[in-house]
N, C-alpha and C. Protein backbone atom coordinates (compact mmCIF):
# COMPACT_ATOMS: atom_id res chain seq x y z
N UNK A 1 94.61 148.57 110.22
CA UNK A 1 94.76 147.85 108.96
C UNK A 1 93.44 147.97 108.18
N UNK A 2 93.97 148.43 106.96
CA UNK A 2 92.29 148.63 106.11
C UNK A 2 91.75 147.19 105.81
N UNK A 3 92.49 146.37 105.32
CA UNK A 3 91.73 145.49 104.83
C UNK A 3 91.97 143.83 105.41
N UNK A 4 90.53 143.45 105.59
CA UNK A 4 90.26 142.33 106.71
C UNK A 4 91.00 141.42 106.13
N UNK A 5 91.06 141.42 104.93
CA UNK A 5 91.86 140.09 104.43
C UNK A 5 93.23 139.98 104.91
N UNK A 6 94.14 141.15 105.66
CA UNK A 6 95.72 140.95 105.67
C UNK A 6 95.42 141.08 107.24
N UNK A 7 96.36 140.50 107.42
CA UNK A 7 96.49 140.19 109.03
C UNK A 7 98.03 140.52 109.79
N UNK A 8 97.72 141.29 110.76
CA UNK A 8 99.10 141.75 111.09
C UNK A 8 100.16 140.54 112.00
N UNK A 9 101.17 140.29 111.88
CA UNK A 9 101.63 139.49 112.78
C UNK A 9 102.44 140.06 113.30
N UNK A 10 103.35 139.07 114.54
CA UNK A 10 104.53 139.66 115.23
C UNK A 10 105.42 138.46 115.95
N UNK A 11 106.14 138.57 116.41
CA UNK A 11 107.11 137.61 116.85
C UNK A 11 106.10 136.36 117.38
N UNK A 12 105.66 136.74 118.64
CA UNK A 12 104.78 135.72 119.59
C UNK A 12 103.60 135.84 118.39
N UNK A 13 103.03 136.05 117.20
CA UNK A 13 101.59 135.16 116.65
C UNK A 13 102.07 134.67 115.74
N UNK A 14 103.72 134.42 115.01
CA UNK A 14 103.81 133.99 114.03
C UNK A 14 103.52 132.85 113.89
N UNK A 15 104.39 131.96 114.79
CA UNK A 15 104.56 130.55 114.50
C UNK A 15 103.12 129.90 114.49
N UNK A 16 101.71 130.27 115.17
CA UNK A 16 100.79 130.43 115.32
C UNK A 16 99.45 130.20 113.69
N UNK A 17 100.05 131.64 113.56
CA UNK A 17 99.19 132.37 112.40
C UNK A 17 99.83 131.99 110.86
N UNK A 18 101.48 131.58 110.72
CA UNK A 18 101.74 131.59 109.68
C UNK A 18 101.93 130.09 109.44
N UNK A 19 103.25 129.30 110.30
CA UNK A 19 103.26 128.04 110.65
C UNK A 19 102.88 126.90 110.12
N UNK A 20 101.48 127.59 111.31
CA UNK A 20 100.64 126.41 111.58
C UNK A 20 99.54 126.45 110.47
N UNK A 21 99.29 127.37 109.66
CA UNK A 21 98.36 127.53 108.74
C UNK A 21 98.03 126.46 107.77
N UNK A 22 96.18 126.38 107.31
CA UNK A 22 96.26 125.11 106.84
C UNK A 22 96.13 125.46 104.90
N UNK A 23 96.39 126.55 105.02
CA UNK A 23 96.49 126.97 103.57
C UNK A 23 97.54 128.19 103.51
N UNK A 24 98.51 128.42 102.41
CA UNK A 24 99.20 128.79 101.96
C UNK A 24 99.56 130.49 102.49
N UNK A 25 100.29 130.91 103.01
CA UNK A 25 100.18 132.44 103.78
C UNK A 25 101.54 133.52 102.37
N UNK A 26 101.12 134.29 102.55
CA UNK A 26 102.11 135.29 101.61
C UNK A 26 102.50 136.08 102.80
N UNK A 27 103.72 135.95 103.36
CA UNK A 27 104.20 137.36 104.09
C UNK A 27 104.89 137.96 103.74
N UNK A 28 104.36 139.77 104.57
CA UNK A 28 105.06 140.98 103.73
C UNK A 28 105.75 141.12 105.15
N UNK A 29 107.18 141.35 104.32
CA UNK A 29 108.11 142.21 106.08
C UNK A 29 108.58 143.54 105.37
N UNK A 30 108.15 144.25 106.13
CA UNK A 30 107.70 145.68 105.72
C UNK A 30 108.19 146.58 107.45
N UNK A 31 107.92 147.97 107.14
CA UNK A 31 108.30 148.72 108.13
C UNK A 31 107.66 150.17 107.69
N UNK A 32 107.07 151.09 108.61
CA UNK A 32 106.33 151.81 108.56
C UNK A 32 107.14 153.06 107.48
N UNK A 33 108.88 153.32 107.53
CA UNK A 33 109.28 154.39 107.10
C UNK A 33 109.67 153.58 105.82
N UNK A 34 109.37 153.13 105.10
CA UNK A 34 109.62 152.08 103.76
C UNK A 34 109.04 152.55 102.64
N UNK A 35 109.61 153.56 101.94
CA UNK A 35 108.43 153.98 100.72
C UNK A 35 108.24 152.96 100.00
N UNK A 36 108.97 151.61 99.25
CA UNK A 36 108.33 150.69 98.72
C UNK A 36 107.43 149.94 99.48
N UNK A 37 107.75 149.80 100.95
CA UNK A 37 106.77 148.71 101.12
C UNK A 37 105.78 149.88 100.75
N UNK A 38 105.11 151.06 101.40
CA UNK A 38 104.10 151.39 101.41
C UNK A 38 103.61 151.77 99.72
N UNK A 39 104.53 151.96 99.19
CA UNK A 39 104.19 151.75 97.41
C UNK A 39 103.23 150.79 97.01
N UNK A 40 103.90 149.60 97.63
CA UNK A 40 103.14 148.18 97.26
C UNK A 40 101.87 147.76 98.06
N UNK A 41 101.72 148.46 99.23
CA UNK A 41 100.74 148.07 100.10
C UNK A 41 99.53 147.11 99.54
N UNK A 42 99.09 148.54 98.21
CA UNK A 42 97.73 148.68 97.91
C UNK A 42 97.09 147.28 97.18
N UNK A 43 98.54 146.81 96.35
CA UNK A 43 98.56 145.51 95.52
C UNK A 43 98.22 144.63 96.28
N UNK A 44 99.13 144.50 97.11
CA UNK A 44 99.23 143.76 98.31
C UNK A 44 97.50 143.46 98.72
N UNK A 45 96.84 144.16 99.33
CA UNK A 45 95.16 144.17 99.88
C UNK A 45 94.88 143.83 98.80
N UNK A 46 95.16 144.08 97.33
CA UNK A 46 94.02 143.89 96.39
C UNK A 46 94.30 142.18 96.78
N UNK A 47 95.54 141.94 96.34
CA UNK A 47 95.97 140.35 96.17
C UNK A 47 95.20 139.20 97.69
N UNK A 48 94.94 140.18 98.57
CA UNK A 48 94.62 139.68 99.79
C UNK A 48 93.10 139.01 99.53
N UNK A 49 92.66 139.70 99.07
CA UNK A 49 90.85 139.73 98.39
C UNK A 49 90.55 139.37 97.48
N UNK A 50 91.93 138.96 96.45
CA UNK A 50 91.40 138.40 95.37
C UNK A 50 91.44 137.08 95.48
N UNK A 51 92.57 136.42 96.69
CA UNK A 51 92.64 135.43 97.02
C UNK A 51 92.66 134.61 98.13
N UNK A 52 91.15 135.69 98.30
CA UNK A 52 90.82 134.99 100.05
C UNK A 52 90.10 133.41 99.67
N UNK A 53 90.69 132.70 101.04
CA UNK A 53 90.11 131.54 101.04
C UNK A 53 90.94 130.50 100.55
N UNK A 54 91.86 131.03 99.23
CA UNK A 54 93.06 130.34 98.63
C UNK A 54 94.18 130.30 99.66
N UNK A 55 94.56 131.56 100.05
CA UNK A 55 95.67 132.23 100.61
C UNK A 55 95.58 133.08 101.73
N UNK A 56 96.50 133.00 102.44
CA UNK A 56 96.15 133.68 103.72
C UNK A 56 97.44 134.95 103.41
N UNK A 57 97.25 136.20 103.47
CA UNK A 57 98.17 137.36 103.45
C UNK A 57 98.08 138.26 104.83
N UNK A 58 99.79 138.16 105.23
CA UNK A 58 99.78 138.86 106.48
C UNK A 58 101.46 139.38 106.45
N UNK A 59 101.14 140.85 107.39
CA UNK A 59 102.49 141.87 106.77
C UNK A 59 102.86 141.34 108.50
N UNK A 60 104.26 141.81 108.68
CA UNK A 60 104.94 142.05 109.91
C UNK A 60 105.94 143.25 109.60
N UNK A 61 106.50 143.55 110.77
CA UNK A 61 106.74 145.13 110.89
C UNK A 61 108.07 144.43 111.55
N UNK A 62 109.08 144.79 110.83
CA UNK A 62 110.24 144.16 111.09
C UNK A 62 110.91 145.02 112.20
N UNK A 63 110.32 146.15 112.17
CA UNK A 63 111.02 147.16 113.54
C UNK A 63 110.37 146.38 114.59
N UNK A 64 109.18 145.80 114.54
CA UNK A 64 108.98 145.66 116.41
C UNK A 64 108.88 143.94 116.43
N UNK A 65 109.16 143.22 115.02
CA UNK A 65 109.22 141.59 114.83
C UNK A 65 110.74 141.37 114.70
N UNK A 66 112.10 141.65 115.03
CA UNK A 66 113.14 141.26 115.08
C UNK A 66 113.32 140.46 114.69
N UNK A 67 112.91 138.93 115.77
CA UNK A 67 113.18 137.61 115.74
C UNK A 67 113.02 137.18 114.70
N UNK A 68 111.69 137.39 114.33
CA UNK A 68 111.25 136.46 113.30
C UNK A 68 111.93 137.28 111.93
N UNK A 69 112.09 138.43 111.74
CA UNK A 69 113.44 139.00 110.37
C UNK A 69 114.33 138.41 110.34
N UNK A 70 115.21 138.34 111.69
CA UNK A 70 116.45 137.45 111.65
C UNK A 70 116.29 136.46 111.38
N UNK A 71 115.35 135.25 111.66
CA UNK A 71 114.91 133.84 111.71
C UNK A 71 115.18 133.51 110.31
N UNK A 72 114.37 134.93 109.18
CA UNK A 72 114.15 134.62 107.98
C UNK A 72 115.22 135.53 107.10
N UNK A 73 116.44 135.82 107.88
CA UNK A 73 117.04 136.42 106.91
C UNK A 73 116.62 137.48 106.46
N UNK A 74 115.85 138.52 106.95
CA UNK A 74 115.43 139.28 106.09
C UNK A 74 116.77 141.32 106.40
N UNK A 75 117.42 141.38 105.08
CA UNK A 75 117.85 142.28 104.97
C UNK A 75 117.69 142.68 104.50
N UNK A 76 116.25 143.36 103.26
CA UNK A 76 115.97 144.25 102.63
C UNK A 76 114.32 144.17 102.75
N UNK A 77 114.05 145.28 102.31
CA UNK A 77 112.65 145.18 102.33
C UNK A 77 111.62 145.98 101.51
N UNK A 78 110.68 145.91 101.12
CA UNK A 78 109.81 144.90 101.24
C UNK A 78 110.64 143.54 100.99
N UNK A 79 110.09 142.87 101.41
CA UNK A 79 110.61 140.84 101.01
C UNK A 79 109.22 139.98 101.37
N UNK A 80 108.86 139.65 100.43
CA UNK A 80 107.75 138.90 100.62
C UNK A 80 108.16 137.20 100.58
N UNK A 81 107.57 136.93 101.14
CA UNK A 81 108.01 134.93 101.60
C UNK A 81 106.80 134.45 101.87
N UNK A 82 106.51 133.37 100.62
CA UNK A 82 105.36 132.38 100.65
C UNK A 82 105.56 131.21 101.46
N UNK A 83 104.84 131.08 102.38
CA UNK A 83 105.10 130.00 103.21
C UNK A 83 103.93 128.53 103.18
N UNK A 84 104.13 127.38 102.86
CA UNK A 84 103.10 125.92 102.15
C UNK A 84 103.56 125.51 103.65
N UNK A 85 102.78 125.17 104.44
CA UNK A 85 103.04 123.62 104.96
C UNK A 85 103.84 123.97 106.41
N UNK A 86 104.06 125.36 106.50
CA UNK A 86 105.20 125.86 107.43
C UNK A 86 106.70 125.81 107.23
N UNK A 87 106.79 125.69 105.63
CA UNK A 87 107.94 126.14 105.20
C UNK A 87 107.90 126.97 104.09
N UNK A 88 109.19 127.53 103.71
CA UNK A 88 109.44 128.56 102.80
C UNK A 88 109.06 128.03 101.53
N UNK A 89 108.39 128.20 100.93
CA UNK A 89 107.90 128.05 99.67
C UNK A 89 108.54 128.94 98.09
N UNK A 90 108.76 129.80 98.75
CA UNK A 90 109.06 130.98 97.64
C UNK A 90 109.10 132.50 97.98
N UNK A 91 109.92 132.73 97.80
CA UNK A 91 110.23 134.33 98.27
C UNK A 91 110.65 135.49 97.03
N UNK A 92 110.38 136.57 97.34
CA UNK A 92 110.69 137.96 96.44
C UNK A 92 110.93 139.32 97.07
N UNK A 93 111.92 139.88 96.27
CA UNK A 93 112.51 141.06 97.03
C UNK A 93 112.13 142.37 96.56
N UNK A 94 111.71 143.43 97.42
CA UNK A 94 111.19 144.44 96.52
C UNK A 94 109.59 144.75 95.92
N UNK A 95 109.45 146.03 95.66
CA UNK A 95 108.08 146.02 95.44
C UNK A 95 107.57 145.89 93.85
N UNK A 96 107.15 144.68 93.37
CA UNK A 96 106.99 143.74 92.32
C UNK A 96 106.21 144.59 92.07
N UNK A 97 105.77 144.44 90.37
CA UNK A 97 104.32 144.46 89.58
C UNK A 97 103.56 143.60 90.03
N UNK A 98 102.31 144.28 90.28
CA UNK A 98 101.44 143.00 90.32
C UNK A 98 101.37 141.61 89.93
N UNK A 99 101.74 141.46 88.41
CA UNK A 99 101.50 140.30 87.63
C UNK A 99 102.76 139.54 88.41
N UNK A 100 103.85 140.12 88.73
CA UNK A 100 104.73 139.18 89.80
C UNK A 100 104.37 138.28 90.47
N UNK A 101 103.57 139.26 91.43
CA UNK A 101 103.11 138.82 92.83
C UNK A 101 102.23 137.61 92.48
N UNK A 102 101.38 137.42 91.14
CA UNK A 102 100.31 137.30 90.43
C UNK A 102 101.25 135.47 90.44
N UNK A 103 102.47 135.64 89.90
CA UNK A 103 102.77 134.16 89.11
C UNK A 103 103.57 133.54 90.77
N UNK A 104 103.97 134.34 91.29
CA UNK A 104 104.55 133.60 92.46
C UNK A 104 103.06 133.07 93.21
N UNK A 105 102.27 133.45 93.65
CA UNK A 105 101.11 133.13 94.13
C UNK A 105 100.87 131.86 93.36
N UNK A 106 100.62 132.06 92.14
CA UNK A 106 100.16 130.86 91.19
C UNK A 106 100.86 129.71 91.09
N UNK A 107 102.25 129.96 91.27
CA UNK A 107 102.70 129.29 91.18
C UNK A 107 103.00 128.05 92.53
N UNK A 108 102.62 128.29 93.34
CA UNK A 108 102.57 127.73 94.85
C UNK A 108 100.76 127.41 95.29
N UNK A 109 100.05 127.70 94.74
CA UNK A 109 98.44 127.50 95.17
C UNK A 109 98.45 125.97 94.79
C-alpha cells in the first residue's frame, strides 16, 4: 500500500479497525481486477492525506473479506461506506469525482 494514510482491512481487523474507531473511517470495498476501483484509487490516497486526523480511510478486498461484503451488502464495486460511531453513516457507489467524495466526507465530519 503506497500511502500510510489508508489502511488495509479484512474480515478478522474490521470490527477492530473500523467499528471501534474513535473518529469517522471512509471504507473502500474494492478488488484487485476492478478497473474503477483502481481508477479511483489515486483520489482515494489523496482524500486519505488530506484528511488525516479528521478521518480514518481504509480499502478491503472483497475477494479475500467475504464476510464483511456480505455483512454490508456489498454487490457492486467500488462502494464506499462512511462509517460514525460504528455505524453506517453514508454510502456511495462507483468511482465518484472527487468533489463527491469531497461533500460526502463533509458532510459526516
Amino acid at each position: 500500500m503506497a500511502n500510510a494514510n489508508v489502511k488495509e482491512v479484512s474480515d478478522s481487523s474490521f470490527d477492530g479497525d473500523i467499528l471501534k474507531s474513535s473518529v469517522p473511517v471512509l471504507v473502500d470495498f474494492w478488488a484487485p481486477w476492478c478497473g474503477p476501483c483502481r481508477s479511483v484509487a489515486p483520489v482515494i490516497d489523496d482524500l486519505a492525506t488530506q484528511y488525516a486526523g479528521k478521518l480514518k480511510v481504509a480499502k478491503i478486498n472483497v475477494d479475500e473479506s467475504t464476510e464483511v461484503a456480505m455483512r454490508y451488502q456489498i454487490t457492486s464495486i467500488p462502494t464506499f461506506i462512511l462509517f460514525k460511531n460504528g455505524q453506517v453513516a453514508d454510502r456511495a457507489l462507483g468511482a465518484l469525482p472527487r468533489s463527491e467524495f469531497v461533500k460526502l466526507i463533509d458532510r459526516n465530519l
